[in-house]
Protein backbone atom coordinates (compact mmCIF):
# COMPACT_ATOMS: atom_id res chain seq x y z
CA UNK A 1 8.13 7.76 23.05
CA UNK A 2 6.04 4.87 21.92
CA UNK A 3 3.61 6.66 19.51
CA UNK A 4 5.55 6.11 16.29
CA UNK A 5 5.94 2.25 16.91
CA UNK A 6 2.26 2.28 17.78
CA UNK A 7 0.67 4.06 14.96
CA UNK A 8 3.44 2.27 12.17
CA UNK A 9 1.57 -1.00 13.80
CA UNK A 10 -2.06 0.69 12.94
CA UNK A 11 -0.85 1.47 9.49
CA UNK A 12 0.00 -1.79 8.63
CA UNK A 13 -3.38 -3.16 10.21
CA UNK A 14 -5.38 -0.70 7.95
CA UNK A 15 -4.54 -2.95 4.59
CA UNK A 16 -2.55 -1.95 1.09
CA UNK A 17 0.92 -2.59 0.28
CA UNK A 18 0.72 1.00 -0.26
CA UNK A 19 -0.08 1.98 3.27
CA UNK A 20 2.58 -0.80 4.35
CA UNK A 21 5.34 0.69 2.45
CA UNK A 22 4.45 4.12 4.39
CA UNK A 23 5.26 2.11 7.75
CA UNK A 24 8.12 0.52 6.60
CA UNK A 25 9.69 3.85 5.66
CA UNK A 26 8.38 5.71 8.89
CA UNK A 27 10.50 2.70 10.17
CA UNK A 28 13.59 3.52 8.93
CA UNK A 29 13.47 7.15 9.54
CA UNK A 30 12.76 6.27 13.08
CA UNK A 31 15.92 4.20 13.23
CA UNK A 32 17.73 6.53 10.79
CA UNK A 33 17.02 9.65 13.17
CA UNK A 34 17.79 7.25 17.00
CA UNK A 35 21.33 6.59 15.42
CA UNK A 36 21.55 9.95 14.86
CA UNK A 37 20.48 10.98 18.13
CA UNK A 38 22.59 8.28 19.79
CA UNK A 39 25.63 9.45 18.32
CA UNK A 40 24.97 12.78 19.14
CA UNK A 41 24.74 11.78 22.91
CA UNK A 42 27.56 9.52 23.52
CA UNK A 43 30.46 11.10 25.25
CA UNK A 44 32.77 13.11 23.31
CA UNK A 45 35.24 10.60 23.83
CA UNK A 46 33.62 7.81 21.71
CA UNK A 47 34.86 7.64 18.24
CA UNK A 48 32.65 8.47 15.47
CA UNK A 49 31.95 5.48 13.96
CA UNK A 50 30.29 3.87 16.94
CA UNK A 51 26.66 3.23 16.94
CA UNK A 52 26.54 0.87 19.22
CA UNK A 53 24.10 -1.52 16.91
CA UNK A 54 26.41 -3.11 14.22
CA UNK A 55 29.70 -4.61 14.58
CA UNK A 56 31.42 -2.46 11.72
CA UNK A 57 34.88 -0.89 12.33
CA UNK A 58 36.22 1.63 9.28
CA UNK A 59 38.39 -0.37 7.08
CA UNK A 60 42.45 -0.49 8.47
CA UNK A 61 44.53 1.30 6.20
CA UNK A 62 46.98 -0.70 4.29
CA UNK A 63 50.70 -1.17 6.32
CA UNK A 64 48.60 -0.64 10.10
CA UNK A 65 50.73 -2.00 13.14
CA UNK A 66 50.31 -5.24 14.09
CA UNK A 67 48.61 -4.42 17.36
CA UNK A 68 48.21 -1.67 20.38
CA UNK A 69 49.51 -4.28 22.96
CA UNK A 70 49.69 -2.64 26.53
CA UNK A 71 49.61 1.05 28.04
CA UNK A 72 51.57 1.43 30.66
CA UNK A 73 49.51 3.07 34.10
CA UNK A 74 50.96 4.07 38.10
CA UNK A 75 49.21 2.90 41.07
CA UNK A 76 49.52 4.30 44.19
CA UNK A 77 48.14 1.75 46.15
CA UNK A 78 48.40 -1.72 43.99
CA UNK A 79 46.04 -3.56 46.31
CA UNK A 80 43.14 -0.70 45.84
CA UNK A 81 43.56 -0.69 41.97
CA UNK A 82 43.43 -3.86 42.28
CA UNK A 83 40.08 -4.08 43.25
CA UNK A 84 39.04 -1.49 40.53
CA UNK A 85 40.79 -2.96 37.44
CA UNK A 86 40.42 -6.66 38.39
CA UNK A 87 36.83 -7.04 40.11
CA UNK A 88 34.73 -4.24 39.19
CA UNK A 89 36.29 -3.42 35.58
CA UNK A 90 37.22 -6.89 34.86
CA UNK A 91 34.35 -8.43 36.47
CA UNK A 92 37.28 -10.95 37.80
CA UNK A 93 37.25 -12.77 41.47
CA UNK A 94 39.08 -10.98 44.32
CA UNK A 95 41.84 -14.20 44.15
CA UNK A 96 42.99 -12.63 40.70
CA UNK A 97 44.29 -9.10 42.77
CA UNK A 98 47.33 -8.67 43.55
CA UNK A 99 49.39 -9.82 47.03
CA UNK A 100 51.30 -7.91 49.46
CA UNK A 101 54.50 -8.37 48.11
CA UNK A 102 53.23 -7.66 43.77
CA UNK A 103 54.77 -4.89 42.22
CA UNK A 104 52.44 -4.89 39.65
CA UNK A 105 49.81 -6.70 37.91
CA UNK A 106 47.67 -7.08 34.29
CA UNK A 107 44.16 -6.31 33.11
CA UNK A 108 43.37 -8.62 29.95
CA UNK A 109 41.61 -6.71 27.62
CA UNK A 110 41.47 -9.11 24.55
CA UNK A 111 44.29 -9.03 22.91
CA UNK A 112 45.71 -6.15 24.69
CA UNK A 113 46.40 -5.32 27.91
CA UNK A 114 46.32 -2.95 30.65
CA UNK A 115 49.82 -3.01 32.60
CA UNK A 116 49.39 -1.40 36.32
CA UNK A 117 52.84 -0.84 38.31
CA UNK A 118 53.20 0.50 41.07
CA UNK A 119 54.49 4.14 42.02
CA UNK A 120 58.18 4.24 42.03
CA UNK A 121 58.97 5.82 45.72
CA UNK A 122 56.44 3.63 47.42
CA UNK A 123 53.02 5.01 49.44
CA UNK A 124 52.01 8.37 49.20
CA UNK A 125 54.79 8.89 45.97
CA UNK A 126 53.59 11.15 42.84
CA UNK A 127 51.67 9.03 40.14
CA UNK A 128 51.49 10.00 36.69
CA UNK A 129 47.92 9.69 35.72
CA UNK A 130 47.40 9.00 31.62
CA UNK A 131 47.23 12.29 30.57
CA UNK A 132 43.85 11.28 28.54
CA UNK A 133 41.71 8.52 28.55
CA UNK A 134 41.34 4.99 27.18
CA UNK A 135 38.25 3.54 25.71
CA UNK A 136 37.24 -0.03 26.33
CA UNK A 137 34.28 -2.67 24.67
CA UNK A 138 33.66 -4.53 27.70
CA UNK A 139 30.65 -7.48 27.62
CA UNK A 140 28.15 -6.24 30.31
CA UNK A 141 28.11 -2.62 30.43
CA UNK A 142 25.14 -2.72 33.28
CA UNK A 143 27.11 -4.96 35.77
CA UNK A 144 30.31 -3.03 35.12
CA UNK A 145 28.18 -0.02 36.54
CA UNK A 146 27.17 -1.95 39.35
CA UNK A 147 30.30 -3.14 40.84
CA UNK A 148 32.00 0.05 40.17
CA UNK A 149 28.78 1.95 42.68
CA UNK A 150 29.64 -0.82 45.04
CA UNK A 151 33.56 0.06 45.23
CA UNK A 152 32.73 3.87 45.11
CA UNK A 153 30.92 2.89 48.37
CA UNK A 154 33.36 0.19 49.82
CA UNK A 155 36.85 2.71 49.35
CA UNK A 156 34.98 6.15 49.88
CA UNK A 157 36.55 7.63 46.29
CA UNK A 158 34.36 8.86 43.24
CA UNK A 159 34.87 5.97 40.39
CA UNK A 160 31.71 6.91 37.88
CA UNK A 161 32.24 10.65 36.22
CA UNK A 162 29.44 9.46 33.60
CA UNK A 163 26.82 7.54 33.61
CA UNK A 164 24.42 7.37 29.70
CA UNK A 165 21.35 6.72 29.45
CA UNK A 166 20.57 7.39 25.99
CA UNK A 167 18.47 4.51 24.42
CA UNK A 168 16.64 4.27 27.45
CA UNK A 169 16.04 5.21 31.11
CA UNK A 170 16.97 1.94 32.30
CA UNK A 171 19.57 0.81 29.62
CA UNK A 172 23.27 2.03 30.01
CA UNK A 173 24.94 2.97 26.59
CA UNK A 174 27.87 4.52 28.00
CA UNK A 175 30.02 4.99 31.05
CA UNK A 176 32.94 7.41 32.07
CA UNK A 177 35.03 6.10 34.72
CA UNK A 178 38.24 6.83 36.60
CA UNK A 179 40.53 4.55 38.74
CA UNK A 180 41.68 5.70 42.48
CA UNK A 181 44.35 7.38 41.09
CA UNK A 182 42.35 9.96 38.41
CA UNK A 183 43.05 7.80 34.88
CA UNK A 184 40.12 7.93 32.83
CA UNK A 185 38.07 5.52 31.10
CA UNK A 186 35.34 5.87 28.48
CA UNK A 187 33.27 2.58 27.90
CA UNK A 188 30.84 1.02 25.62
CA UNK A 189 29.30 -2.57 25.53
CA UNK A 190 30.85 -4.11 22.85
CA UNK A 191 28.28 -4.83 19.82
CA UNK A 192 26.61 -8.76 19.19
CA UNK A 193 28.73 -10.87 17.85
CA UNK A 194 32.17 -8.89 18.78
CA UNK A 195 32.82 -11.92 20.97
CA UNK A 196 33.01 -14.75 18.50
CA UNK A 197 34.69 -12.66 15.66
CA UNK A 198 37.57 -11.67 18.41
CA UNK A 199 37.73 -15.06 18.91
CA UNK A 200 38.53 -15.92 15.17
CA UNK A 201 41.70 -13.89 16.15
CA UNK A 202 42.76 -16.18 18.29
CA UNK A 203 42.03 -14.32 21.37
CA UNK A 204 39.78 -16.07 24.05
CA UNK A 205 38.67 -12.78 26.71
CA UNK A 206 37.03 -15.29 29.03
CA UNK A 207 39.77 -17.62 29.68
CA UNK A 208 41.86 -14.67 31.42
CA UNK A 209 40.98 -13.55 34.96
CA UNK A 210 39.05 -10.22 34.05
CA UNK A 211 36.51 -11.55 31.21
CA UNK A 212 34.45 -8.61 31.13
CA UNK A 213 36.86 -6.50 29.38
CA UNK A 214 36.39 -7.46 25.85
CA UNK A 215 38.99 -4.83 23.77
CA UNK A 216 41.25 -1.86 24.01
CA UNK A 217 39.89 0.06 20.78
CA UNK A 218 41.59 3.27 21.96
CA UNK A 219 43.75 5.19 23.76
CA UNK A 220 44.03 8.98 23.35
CA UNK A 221 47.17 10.86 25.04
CA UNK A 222 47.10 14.73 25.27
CA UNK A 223 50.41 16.58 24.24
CA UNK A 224 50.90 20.24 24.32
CA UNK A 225 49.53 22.33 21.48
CA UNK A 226 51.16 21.76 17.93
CA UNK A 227 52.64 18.52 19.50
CA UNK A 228 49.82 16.35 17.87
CA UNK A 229 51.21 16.64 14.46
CA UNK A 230 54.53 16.04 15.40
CA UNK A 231 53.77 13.07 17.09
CA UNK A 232 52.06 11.63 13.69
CA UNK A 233 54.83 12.58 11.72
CA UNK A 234 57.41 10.75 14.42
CA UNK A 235 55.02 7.86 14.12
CA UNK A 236 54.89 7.41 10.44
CA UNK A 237 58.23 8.05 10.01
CA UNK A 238 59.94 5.73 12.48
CA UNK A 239 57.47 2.76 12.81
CA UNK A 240 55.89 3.55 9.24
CA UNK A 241 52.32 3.59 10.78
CA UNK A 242 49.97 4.68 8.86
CA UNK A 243 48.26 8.62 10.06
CA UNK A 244 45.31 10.20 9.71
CA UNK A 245 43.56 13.65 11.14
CA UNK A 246 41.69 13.17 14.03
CA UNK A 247 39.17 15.49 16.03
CA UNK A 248 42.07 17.86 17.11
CA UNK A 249 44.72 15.34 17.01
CA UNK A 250 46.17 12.58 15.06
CA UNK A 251 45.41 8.92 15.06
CA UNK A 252 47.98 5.83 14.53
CA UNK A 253 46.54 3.03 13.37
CA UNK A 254 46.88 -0.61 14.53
CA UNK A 255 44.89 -3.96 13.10
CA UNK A 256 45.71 -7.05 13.49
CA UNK A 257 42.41 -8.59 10.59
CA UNK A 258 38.90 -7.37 10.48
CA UNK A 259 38.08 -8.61 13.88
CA UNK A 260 40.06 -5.83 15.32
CA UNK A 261 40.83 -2.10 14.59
CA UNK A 262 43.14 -0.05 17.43
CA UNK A 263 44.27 3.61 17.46
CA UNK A 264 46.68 5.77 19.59
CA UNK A 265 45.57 9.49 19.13
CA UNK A 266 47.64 12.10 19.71
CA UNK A 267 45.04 15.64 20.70
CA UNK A 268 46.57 18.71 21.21
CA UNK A 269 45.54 20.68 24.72
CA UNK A 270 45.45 24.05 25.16
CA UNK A 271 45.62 23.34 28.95
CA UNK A 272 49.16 21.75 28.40
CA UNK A 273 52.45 23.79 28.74
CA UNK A 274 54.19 24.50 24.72
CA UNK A 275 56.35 22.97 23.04
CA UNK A 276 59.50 25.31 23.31
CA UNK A 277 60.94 25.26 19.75
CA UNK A 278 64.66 26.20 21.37
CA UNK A 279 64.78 23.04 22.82
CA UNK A 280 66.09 20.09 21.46
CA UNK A 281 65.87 17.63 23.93
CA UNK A 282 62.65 16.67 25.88
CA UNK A 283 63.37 16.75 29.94
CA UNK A 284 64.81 13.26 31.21
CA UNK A 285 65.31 14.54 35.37
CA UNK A 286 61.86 12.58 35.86
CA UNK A 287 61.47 9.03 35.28
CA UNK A 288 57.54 9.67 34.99
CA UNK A 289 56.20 9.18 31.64
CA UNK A 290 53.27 7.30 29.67
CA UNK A 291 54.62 3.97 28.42
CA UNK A 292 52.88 1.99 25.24
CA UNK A 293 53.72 -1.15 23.54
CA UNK A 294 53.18 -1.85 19.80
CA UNK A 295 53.93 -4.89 17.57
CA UNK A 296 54.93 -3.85 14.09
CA UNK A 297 53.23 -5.62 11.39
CA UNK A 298 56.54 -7.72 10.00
CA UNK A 299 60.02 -9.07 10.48
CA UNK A 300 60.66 -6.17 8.09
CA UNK A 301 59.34 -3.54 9.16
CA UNK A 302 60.43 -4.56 13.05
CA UNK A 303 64.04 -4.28 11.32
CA UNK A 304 63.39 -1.17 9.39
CA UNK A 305 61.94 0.47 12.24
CA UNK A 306 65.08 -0.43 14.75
CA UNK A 307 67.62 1.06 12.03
CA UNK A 308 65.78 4.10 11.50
CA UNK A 309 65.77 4.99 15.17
CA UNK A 310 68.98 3.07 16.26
CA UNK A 311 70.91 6.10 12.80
CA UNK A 312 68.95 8.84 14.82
CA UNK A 313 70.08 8.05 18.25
CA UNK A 314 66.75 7.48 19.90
CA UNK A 315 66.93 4.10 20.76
CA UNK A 316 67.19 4.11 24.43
CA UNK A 317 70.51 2.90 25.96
CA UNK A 318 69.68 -0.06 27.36
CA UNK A 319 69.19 -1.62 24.30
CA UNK A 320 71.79 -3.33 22.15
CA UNK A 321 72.71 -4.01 18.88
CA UNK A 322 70.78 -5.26 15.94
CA UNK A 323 71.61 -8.89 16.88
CA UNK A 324 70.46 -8.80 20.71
CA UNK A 325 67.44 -6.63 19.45
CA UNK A 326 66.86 -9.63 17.33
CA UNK A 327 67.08 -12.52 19.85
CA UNK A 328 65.09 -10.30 22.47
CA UNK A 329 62.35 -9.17 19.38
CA UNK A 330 61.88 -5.96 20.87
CA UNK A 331 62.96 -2.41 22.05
CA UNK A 332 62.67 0.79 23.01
CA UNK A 333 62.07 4.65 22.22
CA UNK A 334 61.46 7.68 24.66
CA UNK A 335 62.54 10.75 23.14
CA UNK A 336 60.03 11.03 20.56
CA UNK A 337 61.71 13.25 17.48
CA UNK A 338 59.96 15.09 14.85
CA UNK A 339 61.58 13.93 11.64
CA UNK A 340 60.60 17.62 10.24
CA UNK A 341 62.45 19.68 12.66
CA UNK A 342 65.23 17.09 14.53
CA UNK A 343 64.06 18.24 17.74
CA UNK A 344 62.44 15.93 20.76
CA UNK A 345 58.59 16.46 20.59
CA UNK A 346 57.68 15.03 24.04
CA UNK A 347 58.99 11.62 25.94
CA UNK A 348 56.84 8.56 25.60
CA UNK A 349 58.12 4.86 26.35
CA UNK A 350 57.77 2.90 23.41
CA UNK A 351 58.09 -0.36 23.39
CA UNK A 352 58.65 -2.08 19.92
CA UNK A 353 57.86 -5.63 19.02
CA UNK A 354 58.35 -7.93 16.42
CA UNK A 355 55.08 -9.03 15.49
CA UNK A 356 55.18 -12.57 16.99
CA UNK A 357 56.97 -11.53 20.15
CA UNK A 358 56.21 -14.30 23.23
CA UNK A 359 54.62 -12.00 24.72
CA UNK A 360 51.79 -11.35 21.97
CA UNK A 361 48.04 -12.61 23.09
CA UNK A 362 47.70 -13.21 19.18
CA UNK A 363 48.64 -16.29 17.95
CA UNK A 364 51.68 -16.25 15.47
CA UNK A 365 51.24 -15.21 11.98
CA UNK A 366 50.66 -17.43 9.34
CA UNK A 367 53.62 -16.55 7.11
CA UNK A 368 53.71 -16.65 2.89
């Protein structure tokens, strides 16, 4: 309410340093306890160290991957999530969406990006929704909510799960969101001043065709239980990411400077089928699967990371030797192995970059 504001303000009318430091203090319990209370809540899905004030991420452990650049989603209908990702997400013009004849298309999210292809089989074919969410900083919260009421409207399919109100009735802190096809989307307004310092990176959001969506801070991927571990250990192991314990996963961590800190979680679900010990080879007779792309943080550690799979026979057959890996500055993984046990944890497409790949929205590294 407005009493605490109001009677701080008749304090400090009433005279006395003494009385003034009493309404200075009432002042920063009041702010102390709204933090609180904001954090408390945000969705679920926002990480902890959010308050949605300050612009302070945790410091990056030392060795963190260059960068989380792209996740990999299915469309059914590219022209319809089209509309979603690149209008009402993006807050881009309809002349950005993709044509007839596109077989896929990709949401700028600051220095990452959001890569939407479409289902393999055509209308009507089974898409493989993220099986989690991803959580976005995008610059105008408020019209983001808008545009995606307008498209609920226009194509006649639920968009908004969540819509938080928490500082006030009319101010939007939060929003949970899901494309046509069911992949989900947690989203904050990025805090003052995220704009410039992303921009220090190198990265300009505005100049690409959906300016709204500031950063991909996040994205969390559910695995069967026990299969969260095993995923950090694969992780650490193979692309020598730094781990840590997360909620009732694991996090990998990615940062490119201080502008910028990323992380893939892995959270175990009890809803998922279990990991069947006797197995030691994840299914391949589907070609669904979740598909990431991450930039190691050196030359080195690109090479490193290429033997270490290449002398475990997980790099995936398509790719060469150590020279064409080289020229190309990139490959990939799918069977994700536990470096504990020697058996396939899950399959994932990862796609592993040198850290100044063409591709990279961040400029090239600044070497010595």
């Amino acid at each position: 309410g407005s009493s605490p504001p109001v009677f701080r303000r008749l304090l400090a009318r009433s005279g006395g340093p003494q009385v003034s430091r009493i309404a200075a203090k009432m002042g920063i319990i009041e702010s102390t306890l709204g933090a609180v209370l904001q954090r408390f809540l945000m969705p679920k899905e926002v990480p902890d160290w959010f308050n949605g004030r300050k612009l302070t991420f945790p410091q990056a452990p030392p060795n963190s991957l260059r960068l989380l650049g792209h996740v990999v989603l299915e469309a059914s209908d590219l022209a319809r999530s089209g509309q979603f990702f690149i209008e009402a997400l993006g807050g881009g013009s309809a002349s950005a969406c993709p044509s007839g004849g596109a077989s896929e298309f990709r949401l700028q999210a600051g220095a990452s990006e959001i890569k939407v292809v479409a289902a393999q089989g055509g209308a009507g074919a089974e898409v493989r929704t993220w099986p989690g969410h991803v959580y976005l900083w995008v610059q105008d919260i408020r019209a983001t909510l808008d545009r995606c009421r307008a498209l609920e409207k226009k194509l006649g399919v639920k968009l908004v799960e969540e819509e938080h109100n928490i500082t006030a009735a009319d101010i939007v802190d939060a929003i949970v969101l899901q494309d046509p096809d069911g992949n989900r989307f947690v989203l904050n307004q990025a805090p003052n001043g995220f704009v410039d310092r992303i921009s220090r990176l190198g990265v300009v959001p505005s100049s690409g065709p959906s300016p709204n969506v500031l950063a991909l801070i996040e994205a969390v991927h559910s695995v069967p239980p026990g299969g969260a571990p095993a995923m950090a250990r694969f992780c650490h192991h193979y692309f020598g990411a730094p781990v840590s314990p997360k909620d009732a996963g694991w996090a990998v961590h990615f940062s490119p400077g201080r502008a910028l800190r990323q992380t893939l979680c892995f959270v175990d679900d009890a809803g998922l089928d279990a990991i069947d010990e006797n197995e030691s080879t994840a299914s391949t007779d589907s070609p669904l699967m979740s598909s990431v792309c991450m930039y190691m943080p050196s030359n080195e550690t690109f090479r490193k990371c290429f033997e270490k799979c290449q002398a475990d026979g997980i790099v995936d057959d398509s790719t060469g030797g150590w020279e064409e890996v080289e020229r190309s500055g990139e490959f990939r993984v799918r069977r994700c192995m536990d470096p504990q046990t020697h058996k396939v944890v899950m399959e994932l497409e990862c796609v592993v970059r040198a850290p100044d790949h063409s591709a990279c929205l961040l400029p090239p590294r600044k070497e010595g």
